[in-house]
PDB file of N, CA and C in Angstrom:
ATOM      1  N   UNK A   1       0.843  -1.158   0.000  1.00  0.00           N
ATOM      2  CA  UNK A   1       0.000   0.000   0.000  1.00  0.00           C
ATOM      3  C   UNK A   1       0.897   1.232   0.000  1.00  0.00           C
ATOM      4  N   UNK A   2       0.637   2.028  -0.870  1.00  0.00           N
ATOM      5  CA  UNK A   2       1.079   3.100  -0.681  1.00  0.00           C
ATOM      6  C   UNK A   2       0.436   4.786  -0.256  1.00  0.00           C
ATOM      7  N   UNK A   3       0.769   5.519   0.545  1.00  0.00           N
ATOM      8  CA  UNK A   3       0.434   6.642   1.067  1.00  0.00           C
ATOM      9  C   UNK A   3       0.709   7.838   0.397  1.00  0.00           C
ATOM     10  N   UNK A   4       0.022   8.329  -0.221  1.00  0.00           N
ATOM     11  CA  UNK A   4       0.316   9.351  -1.273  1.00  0.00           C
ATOM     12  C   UNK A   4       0.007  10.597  -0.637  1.00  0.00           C
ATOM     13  N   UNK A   5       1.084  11.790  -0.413  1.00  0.00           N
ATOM     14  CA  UNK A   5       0.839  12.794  -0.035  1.00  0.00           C
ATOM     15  C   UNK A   5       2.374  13.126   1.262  1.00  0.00           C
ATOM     16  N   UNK A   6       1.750  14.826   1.309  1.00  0.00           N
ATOM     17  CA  UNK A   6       2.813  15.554   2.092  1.00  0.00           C
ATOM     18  C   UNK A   6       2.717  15.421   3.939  1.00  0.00           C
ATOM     19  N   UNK A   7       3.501  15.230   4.060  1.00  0.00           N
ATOM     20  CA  UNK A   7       2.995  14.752   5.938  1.00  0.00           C
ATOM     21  C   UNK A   7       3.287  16.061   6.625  1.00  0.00           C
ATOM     22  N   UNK A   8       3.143  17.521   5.960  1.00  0.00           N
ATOM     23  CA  UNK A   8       2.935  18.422   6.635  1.00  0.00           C
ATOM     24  C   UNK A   8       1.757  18.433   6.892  1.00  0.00           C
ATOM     25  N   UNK A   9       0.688  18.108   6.272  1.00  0.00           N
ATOM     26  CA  UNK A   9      -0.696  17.935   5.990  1.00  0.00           C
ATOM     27  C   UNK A   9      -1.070  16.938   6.969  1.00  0.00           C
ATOM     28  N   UNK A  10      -2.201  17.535   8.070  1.00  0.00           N
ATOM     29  CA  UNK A  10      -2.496  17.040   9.075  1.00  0.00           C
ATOM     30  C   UNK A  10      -3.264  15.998   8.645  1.00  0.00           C
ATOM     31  N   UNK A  11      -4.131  15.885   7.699  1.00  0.00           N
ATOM     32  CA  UNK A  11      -4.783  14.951   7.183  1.00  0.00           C
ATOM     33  C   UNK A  11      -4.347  13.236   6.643  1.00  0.00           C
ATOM     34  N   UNK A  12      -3.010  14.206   6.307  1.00  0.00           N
ATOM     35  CA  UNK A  12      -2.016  12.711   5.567  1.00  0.00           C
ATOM     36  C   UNK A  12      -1.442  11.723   6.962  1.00  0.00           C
ATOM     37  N   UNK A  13      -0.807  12.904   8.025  1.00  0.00           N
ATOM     38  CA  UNK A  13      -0.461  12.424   9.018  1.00  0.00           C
ATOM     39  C   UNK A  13      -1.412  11.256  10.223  1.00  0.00           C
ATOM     40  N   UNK A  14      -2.568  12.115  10.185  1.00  0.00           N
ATOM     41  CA  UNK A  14      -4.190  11.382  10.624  1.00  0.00           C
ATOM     42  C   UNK A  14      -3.608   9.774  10.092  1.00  0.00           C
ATOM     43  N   UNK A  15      -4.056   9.772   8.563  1.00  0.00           N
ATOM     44  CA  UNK A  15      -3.764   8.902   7.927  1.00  0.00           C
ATOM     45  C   UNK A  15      -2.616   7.878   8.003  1.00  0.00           C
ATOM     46  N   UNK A  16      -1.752   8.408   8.347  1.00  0.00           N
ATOM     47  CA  UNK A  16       0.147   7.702   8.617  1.00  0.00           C
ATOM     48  C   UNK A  16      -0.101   6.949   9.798  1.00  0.00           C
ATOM     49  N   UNK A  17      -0.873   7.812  10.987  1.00  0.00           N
ATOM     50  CA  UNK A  17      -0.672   6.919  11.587  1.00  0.00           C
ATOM     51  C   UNK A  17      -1.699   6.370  12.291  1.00  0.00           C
ATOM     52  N   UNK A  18      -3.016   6.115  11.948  1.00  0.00           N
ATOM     53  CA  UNK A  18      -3.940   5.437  11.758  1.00  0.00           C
ATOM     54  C   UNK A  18      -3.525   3.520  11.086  1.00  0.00           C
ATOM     55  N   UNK A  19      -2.659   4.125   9.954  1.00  0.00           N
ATOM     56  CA  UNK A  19      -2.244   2.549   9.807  1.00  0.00           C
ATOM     57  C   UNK A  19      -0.949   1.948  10.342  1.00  0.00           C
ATOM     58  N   UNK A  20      -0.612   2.801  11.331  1.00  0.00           N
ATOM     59  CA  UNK A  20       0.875   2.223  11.737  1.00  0.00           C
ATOM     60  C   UNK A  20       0.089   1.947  12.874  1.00  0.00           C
ATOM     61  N   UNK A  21      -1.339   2.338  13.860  1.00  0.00           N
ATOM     62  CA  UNK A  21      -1.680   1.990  14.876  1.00  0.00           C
ATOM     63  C   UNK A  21      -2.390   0.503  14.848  1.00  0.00           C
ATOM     64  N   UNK A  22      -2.981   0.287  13.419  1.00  0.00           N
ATOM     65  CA  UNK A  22      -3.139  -1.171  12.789  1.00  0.00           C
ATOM     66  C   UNK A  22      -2.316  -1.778  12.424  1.00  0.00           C
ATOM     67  N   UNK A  23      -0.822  -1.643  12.232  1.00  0.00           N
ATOM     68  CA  UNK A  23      -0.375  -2.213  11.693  1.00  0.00           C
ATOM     69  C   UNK A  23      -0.248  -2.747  10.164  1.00  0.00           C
ATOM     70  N   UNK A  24      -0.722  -1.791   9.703  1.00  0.00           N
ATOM     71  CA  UNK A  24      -0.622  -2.077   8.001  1.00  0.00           C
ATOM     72  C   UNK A  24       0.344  -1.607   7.890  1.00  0.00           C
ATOM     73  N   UNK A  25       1.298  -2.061   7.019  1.00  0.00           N
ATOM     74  CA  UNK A  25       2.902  -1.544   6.159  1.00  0.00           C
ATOM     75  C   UNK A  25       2.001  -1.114   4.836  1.00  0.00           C
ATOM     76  N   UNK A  26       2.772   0.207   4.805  1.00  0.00           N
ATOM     77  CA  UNK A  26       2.365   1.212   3.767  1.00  0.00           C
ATOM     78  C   UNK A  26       4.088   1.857   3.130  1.00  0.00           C
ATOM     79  N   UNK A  27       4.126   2.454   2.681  1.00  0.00           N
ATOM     80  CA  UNK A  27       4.864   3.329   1.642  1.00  0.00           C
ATOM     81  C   UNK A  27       4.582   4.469   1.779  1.00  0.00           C
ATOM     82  N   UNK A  28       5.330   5.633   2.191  1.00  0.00           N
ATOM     83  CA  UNK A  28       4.836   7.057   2.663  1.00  0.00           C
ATOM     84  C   UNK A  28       5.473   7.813   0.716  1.00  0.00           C
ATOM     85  N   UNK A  29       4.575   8.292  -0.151  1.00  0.00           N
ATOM     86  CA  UNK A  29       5.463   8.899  -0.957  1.00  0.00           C
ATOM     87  C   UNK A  29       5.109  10.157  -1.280  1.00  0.00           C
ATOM     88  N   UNK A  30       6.075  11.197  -0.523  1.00  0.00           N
ATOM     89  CA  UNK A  30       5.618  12.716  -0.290  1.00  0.00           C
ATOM     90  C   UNK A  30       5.594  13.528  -1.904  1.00  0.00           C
ATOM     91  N   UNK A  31       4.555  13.878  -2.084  1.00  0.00           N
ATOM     92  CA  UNK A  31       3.932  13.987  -3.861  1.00  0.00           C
ATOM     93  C   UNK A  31       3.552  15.078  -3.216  1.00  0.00           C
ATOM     94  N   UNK A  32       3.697  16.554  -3.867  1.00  0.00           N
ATOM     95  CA  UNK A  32       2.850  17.362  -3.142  1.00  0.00           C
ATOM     96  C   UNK A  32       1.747  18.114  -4.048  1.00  0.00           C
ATOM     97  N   UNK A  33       0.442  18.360  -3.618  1.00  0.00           N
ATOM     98  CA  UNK A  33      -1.104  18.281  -4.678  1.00  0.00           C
ATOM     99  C   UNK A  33      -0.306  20.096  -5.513  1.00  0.00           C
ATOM    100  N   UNK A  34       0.567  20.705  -4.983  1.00  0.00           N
ATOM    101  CA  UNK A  34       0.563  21.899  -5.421  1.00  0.00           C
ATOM    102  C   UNK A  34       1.763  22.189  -6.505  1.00  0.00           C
ATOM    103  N   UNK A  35       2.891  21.550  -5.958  1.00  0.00           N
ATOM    104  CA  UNK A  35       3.881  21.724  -7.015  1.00  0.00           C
ATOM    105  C   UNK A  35       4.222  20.503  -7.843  1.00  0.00           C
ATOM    106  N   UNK A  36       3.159  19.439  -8.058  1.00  0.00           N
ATOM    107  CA  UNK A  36       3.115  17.970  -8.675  1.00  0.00           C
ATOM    108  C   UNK A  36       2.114  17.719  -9.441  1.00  0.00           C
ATOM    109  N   UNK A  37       1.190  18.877  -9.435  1.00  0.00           N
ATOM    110  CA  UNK A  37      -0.455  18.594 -10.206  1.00  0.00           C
ATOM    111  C   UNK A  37      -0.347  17.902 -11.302  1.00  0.00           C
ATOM    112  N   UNK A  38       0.464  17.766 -12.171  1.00  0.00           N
ATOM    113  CA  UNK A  38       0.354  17.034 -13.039  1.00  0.00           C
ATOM    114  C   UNK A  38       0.494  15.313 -12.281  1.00  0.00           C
ATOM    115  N   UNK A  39       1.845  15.005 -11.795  1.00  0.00           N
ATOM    116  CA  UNK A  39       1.749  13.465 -11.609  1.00  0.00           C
ATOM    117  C   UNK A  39       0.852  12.930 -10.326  1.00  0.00           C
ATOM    118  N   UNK A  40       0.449  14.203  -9.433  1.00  0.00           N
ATOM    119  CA  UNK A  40      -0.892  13.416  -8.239  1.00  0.00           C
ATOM    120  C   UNK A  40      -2.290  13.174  -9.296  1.00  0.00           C
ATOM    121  N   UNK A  41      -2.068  14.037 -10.363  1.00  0.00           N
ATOM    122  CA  UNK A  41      -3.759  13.659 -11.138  1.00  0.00           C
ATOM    123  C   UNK A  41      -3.967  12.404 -11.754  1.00  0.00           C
ATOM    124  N   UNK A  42      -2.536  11.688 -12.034  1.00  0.00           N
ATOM    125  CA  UNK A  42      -2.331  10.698 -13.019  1.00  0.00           C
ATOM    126  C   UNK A  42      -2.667   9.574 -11.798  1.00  0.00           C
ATOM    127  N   UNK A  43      -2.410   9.917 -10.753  1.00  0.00           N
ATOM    128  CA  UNK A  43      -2.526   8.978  -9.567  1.00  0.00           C
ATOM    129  C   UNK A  43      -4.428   9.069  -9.166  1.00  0.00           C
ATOM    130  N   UNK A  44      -4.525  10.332  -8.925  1.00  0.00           N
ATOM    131  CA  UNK A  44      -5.844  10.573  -8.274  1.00  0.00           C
ATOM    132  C   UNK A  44      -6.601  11.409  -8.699  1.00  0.00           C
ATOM    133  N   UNK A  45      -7.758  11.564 -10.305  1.00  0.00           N
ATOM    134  CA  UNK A  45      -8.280  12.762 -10.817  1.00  0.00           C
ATOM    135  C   UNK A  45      -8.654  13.297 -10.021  1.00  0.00           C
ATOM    136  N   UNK A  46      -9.253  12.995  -8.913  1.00  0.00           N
ATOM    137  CA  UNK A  46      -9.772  14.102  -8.236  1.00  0.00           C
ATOM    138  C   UNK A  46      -8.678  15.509  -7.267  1.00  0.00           C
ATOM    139  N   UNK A  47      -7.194  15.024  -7.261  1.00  0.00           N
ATOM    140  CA  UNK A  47      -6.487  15.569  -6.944  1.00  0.00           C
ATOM    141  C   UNK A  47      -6.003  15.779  -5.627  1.00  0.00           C
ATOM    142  N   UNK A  48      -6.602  14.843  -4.335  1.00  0.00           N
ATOM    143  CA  UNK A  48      -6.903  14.975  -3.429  1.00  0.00           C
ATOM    144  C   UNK A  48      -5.755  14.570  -2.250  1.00  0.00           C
ATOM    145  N   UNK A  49      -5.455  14.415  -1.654  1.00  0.00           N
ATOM    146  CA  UNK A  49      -4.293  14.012  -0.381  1.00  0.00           C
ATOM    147  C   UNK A  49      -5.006  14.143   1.004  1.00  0.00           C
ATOM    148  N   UNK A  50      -4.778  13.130   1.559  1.00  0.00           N
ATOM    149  CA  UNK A  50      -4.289  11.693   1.592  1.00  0.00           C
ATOM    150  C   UNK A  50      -4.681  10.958   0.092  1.00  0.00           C
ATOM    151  N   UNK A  51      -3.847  10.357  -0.586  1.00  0.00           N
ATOM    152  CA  UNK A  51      -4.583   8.886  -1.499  1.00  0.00           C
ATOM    153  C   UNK A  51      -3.928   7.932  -1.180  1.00  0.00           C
ATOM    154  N   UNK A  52      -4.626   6.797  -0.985  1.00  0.00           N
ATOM    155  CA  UNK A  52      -4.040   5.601  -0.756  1.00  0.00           C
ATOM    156  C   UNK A  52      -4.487   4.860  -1.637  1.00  0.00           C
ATOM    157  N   UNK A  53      -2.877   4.095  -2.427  1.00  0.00           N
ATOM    158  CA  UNK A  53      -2.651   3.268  -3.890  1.00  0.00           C
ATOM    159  C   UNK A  53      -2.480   1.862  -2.784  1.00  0.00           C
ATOM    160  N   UNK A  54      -3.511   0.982  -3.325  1.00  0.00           N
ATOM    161  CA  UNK A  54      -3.281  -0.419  -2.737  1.00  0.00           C
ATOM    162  C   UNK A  54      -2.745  -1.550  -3.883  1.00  0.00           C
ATOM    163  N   UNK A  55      -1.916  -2.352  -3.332  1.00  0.00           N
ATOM    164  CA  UNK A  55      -1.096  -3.289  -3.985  1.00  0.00           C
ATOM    165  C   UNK A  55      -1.943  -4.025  -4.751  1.00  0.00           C
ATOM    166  N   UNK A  56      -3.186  -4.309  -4.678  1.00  0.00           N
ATOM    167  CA  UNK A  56      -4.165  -4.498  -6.064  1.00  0.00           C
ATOM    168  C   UNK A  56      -4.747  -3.806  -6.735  1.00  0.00           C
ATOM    169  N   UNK A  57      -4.258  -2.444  -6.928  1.00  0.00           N
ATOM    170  CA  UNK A  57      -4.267  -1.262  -8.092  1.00  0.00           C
ATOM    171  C   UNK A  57      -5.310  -0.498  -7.340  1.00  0.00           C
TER     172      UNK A  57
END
């Protein structure tokens, strides 16, 4: 699984460690929605952060 987004972003962080308190192994990959718009859209049209990419697409 991977964690898409900036962990200045309280939201992403929520997110970070929500699955480290479950124990899911994730992939943190800091993409940021403002200076990346092109490759977070290719990931997520809606453009959004937190996204989480799971190992079955």
């Amino acid at each position: 699984m991977k964690l898409i987004g900036m962990m200045d972003s309280p939201y992403v962080r929520r997110v970070a460690i929500s699955l480290e308190l479950y124990g899911v192994e994730f992939a943190s990959h800091p993409l940021s929605v403002f200076s990346s718009f092109e490759a977070f859209s290719r990931i997520n049209p809606a453009v959004k952060a937190p996204t989480l990419v799971l190992d079955n697409g």
